[in-house]
PDB file of N, CA and C in Angstrom:
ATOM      1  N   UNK A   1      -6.656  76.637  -8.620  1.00  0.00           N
ATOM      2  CA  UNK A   1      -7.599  77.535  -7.975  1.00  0.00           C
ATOM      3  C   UNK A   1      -9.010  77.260  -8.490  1.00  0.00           C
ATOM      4  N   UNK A   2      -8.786  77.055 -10.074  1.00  0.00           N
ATOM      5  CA  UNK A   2     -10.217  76.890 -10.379  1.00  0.00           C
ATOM      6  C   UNK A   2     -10.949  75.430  -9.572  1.00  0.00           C
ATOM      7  N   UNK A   3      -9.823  74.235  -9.811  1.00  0.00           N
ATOM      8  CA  UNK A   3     -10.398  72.955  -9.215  1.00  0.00           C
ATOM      9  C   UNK A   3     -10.721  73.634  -8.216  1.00  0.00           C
ATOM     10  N   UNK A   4     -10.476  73.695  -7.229  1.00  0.00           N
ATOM     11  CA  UNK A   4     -10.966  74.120  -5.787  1.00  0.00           C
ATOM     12  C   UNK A   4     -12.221  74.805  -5.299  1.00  0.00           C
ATOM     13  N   UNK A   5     -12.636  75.910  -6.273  1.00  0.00           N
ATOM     14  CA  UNK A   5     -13.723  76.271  -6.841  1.00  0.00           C
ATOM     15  C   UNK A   5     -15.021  75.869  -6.942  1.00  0.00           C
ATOM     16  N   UNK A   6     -14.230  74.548  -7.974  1.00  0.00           N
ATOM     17  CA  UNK A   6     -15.533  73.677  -8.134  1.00  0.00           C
ATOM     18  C   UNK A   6     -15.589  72.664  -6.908  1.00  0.00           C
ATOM     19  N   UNK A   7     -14.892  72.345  -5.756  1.00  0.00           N
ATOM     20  CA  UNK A   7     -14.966  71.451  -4.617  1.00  0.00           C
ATOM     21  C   UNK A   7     -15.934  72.278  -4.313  1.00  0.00           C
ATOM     22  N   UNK A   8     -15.873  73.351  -3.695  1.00  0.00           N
ATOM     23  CA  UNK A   8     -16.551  74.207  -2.997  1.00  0.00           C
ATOM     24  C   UNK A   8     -17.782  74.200  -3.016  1.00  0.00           C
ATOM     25  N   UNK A   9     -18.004  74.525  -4.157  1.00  0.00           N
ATOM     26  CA  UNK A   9     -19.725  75.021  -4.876  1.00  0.00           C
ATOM     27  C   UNK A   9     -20.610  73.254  -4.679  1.00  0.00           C
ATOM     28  N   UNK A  10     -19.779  72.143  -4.829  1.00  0.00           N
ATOM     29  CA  UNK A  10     -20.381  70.834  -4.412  1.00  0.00           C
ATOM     30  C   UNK A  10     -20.463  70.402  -3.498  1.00  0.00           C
ATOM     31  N   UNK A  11     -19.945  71.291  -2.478  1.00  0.00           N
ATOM     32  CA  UNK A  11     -19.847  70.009  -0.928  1.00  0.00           C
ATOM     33  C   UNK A  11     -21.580  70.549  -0.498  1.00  0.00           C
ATOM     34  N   UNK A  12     -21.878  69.164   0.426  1.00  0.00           N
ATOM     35  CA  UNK A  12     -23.171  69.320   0.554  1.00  0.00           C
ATOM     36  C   UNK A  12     -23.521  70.422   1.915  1.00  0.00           C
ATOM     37  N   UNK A  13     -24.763  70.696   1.365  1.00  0.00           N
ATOM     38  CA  UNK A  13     -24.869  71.947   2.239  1.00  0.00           C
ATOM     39  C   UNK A  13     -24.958  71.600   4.003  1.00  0.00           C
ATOM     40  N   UNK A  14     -24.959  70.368   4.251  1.00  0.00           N
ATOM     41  CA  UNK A  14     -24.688  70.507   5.852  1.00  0.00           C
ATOM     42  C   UNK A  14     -23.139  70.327   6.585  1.00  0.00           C
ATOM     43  N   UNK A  15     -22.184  70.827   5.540  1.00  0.00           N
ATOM     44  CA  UNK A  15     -20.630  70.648   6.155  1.00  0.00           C
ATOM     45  C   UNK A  15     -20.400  72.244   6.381  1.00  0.00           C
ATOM     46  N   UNK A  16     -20.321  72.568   7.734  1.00  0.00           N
ATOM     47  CA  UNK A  16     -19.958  73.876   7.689  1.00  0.00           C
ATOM     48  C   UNK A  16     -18.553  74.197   7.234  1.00  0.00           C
ATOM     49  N   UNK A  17     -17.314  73.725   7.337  1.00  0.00           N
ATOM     50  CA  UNK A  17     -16.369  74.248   6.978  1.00  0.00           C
ATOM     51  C   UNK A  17     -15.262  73.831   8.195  1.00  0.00           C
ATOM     52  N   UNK A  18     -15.159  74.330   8.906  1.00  0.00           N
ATOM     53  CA  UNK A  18     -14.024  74.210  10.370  1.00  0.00           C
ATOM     54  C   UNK A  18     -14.817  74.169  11.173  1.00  0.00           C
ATOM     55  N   UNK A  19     -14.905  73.615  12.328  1.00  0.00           N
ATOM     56  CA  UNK A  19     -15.797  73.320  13.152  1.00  0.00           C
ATOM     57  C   UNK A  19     -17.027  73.460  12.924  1.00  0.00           C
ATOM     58  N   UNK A  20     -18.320  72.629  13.922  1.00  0.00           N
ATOM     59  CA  UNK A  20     -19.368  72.343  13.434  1.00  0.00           C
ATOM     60  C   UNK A  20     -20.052  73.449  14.234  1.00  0.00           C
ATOM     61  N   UNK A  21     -20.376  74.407  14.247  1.00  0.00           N
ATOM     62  CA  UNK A  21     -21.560  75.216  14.403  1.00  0.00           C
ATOM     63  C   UNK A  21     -22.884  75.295  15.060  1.00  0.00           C
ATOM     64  N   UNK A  22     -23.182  74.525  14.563  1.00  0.00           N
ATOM     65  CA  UNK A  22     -24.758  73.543  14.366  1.00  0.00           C
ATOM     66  C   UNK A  22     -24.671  72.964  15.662  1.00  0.00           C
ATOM     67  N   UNK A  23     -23.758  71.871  15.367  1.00  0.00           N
ATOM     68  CA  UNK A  23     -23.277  70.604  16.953  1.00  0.00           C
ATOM     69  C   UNK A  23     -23.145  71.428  18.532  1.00  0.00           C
ATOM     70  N   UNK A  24     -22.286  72.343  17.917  1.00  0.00           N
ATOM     71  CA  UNK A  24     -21.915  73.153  19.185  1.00  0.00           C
ATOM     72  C   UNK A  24     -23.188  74.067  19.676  1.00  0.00           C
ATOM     73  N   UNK A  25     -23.654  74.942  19.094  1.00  0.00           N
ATOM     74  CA  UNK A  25     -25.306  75.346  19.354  1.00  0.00           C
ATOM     75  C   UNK A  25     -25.903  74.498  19.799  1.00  0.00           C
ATOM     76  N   UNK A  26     -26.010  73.387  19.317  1.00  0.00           N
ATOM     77  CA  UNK A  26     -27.287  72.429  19.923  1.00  0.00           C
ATOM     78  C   UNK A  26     -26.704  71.679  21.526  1.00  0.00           C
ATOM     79  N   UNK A  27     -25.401  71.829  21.328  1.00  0.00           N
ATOM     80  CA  UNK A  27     -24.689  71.059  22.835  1.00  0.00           C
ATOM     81  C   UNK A  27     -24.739  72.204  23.806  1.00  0.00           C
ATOM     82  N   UNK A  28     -24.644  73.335  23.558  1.00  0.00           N
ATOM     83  CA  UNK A  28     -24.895  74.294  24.387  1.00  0.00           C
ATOM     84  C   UNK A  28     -26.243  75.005  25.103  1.00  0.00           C
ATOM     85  N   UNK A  29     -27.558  74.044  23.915  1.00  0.00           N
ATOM     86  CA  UNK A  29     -28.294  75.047  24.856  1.00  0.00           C
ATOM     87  C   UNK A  29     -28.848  73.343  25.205  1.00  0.00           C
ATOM     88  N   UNK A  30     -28.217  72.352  24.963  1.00  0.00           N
ATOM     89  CA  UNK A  30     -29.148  71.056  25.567  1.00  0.00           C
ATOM     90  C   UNK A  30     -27.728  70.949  26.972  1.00  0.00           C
ATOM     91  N   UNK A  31     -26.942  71.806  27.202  1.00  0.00           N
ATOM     92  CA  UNK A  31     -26.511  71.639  28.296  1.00  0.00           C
ATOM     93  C   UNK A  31     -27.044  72.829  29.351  1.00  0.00           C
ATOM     94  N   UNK A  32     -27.058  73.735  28.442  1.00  0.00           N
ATOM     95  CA  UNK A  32     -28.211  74.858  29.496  1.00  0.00           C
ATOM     96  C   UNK A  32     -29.563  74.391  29.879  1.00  0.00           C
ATOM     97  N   UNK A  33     -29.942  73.995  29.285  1.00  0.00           N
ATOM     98  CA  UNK A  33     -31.434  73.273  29.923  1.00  0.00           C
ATOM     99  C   UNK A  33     -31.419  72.149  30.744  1.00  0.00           C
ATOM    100  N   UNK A  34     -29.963  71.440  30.913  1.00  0.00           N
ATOM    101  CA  UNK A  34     -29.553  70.315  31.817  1.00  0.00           C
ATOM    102  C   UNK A  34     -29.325  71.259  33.172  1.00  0.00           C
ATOM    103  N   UNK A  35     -28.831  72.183  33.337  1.00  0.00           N
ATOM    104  CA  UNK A  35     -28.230  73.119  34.674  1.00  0.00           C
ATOM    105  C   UNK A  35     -29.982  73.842  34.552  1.00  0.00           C
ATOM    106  N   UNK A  36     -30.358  74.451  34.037  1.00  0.00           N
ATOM    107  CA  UNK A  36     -31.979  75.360  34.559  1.00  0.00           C
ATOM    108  C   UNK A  36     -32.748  74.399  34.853  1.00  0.00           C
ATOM    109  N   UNK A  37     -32.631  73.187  34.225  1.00  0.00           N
ATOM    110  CA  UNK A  37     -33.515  71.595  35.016  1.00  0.00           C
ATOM    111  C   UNK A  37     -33.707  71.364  36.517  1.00  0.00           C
ATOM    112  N   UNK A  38     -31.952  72.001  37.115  1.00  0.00           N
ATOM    113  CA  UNK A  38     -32.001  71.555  38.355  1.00  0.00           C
ATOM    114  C   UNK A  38     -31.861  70.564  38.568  1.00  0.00           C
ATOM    115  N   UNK A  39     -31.353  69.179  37.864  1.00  0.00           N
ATOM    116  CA  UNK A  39     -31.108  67.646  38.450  1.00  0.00           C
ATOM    117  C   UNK A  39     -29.743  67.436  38.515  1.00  0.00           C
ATOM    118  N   UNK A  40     -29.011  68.330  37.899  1.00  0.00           N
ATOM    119  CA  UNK A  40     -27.866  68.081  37.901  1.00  0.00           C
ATOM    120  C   UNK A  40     -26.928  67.421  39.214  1.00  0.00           C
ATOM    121  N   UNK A  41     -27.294  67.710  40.192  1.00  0.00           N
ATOM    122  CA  UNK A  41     -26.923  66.539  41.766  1.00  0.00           C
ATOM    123  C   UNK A  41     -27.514  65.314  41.724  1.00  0.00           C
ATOM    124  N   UNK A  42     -28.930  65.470  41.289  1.00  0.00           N
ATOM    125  CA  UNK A  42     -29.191  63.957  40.798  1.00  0.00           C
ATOM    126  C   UNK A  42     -28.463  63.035  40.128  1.00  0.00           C
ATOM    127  N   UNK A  43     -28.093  63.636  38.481  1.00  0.00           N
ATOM    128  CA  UNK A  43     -27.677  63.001  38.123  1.00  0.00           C
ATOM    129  C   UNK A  43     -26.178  62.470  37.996  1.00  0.00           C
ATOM    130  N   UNK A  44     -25.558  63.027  39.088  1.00  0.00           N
ATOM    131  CA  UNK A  44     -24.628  63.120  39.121  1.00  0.00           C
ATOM    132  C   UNK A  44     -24.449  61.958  40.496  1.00  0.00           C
ATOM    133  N   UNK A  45     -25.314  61.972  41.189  1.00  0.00           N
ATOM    134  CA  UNK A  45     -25.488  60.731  41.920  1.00  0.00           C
ATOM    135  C   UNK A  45     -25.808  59.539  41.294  1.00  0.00           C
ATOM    136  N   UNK A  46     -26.556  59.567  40.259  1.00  0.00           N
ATOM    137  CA  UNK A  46     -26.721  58.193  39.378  1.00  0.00           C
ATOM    138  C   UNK A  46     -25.464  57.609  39.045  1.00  0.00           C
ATOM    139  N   UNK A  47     -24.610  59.136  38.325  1.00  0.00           N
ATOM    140  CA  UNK A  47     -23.506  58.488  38.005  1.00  0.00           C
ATOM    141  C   UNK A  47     -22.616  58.023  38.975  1.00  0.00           C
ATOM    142  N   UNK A  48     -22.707  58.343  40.177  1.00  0.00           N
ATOM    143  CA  UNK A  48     -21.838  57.912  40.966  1.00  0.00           C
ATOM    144  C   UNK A  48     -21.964  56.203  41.477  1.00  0.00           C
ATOM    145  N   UNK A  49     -23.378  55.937  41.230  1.00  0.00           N
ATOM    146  CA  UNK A  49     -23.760  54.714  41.438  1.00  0.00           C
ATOM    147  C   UNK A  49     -23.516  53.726  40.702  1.00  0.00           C
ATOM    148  N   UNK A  50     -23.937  54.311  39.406  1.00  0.00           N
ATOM    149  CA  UNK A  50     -23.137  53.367  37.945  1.00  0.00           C
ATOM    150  C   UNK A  50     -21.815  52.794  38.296  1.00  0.00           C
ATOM    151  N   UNK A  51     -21.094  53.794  38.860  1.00  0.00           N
ATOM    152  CA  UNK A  51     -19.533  53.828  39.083  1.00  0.00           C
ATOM    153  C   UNK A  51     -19.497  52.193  39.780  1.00  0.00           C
ATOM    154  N   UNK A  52     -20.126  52.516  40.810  1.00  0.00           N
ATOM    155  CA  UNK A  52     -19.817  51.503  41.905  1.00  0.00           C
ATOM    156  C   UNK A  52     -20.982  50.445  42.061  1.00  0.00           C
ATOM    157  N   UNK A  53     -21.409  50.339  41.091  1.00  0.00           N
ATOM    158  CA  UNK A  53     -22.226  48.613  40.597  1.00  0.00           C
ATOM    159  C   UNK A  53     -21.900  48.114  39.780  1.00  0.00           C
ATOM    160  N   UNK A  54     -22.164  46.922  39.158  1.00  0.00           N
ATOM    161  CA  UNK A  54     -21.807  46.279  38.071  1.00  0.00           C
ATOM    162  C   UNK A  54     -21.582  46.319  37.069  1.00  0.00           C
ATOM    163  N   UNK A  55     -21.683  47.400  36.426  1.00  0.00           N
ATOM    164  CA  UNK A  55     -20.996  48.184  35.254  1.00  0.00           C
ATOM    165  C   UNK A  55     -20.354  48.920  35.207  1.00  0.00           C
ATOM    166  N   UNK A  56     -19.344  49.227  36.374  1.00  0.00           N
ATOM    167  CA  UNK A  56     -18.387  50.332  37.201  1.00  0.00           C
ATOM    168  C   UNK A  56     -17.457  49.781  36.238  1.00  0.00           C
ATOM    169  N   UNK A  57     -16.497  49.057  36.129  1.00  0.00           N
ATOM    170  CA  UNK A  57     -15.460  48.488  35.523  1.00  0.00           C
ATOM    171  C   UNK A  57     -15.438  48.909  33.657  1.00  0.00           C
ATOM    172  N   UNK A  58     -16.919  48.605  33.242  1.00  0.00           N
ATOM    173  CA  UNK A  58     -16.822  48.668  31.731  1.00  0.00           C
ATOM    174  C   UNK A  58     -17.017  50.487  31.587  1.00  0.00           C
ATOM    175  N   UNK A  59     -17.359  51.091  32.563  1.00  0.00           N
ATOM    176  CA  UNK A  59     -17.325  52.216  32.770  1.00  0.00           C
ATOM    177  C   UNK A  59     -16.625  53.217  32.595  1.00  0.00           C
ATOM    178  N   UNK A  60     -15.252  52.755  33.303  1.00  0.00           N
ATOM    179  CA  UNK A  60     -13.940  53.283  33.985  1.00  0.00           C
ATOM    180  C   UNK A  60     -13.331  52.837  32.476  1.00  0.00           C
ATOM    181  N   UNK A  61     -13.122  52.128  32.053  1.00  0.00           N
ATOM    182  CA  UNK A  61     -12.547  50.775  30.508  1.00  0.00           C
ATOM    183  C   UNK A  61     -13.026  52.216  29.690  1.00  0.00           C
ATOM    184  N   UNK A  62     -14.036  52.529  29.457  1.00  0.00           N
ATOM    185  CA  UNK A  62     -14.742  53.502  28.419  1.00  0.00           C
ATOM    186  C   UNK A  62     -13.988  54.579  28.741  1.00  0.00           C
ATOM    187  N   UNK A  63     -14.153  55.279  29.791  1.00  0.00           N
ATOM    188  CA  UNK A  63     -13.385  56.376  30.229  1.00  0.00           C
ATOM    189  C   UNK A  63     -11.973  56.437  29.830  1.00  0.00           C
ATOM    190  N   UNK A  64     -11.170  56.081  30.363  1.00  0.00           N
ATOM    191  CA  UNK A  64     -10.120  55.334  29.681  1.00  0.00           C
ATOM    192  C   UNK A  64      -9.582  55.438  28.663  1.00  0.00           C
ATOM    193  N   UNK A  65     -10.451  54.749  27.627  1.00  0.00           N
ATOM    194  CA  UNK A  65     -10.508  54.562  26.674  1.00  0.00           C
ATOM    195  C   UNK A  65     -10.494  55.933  25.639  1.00  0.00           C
ATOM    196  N   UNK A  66     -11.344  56.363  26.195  1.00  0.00           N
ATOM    197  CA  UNK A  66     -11.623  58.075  25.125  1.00  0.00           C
ATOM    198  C   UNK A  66     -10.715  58.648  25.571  1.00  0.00           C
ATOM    199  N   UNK A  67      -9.735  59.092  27.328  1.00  0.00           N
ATOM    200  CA  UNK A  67      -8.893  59.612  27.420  1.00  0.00           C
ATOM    201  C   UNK A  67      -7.616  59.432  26.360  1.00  0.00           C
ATOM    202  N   UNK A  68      -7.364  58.067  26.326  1.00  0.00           N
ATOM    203  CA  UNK A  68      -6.138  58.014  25.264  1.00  0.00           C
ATOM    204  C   UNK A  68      -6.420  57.742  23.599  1.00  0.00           C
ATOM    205  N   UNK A  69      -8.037  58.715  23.410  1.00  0.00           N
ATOM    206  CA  UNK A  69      -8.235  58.813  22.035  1.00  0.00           C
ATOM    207  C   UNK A  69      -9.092  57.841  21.303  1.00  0.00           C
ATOM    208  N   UNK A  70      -9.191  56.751  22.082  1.00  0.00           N
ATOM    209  CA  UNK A  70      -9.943  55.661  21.426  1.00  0.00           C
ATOM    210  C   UNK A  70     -11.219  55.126  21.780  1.00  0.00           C
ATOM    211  N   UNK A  71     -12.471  55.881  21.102  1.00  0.00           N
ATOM    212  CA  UNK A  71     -13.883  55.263  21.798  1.00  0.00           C
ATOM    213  C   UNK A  71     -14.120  53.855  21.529  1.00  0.00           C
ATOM    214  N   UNK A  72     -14.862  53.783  23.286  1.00  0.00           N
ATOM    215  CA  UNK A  72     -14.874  52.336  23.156  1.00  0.00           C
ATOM    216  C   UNK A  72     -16.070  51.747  22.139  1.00  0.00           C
TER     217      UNK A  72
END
């Protein structure tokens, strides 16, 4: 109990503990300001274009890829 103690009191002060806090706050309001932007059809047409030009393939490979856990 005591070791543990002393882990504690040393870990550096930007590890929150169980999930990140911080990460998630900052993904949430940089995704709210992506939807109050209003481009969101835009960019969602870009992506559709990516899809289907010449980097469609390494695209789909990436996608893929993170689905079964493994970034490309």
């Amino acid at each position: 109990m005591e070791n543990q103690k002393a882990n504690q009191q040393t870990q550096p002060a930007d590890i929150e503990g169980e999930g990140n806090h911080t990460a998630d706050r900052r993904y949430r309001e940089s995704v709210e300001r992506s939807v109050k932007g209003g481009k969101i059809e835009e960019h969602a047409e870009e992506a559709a274009s990516a899809l289907d030009g010449p980097e469609g393939d390494e695209l789909r490979e990436a996608q893929e890829a993170t689905r079964r856990g493994r970034p490309s």
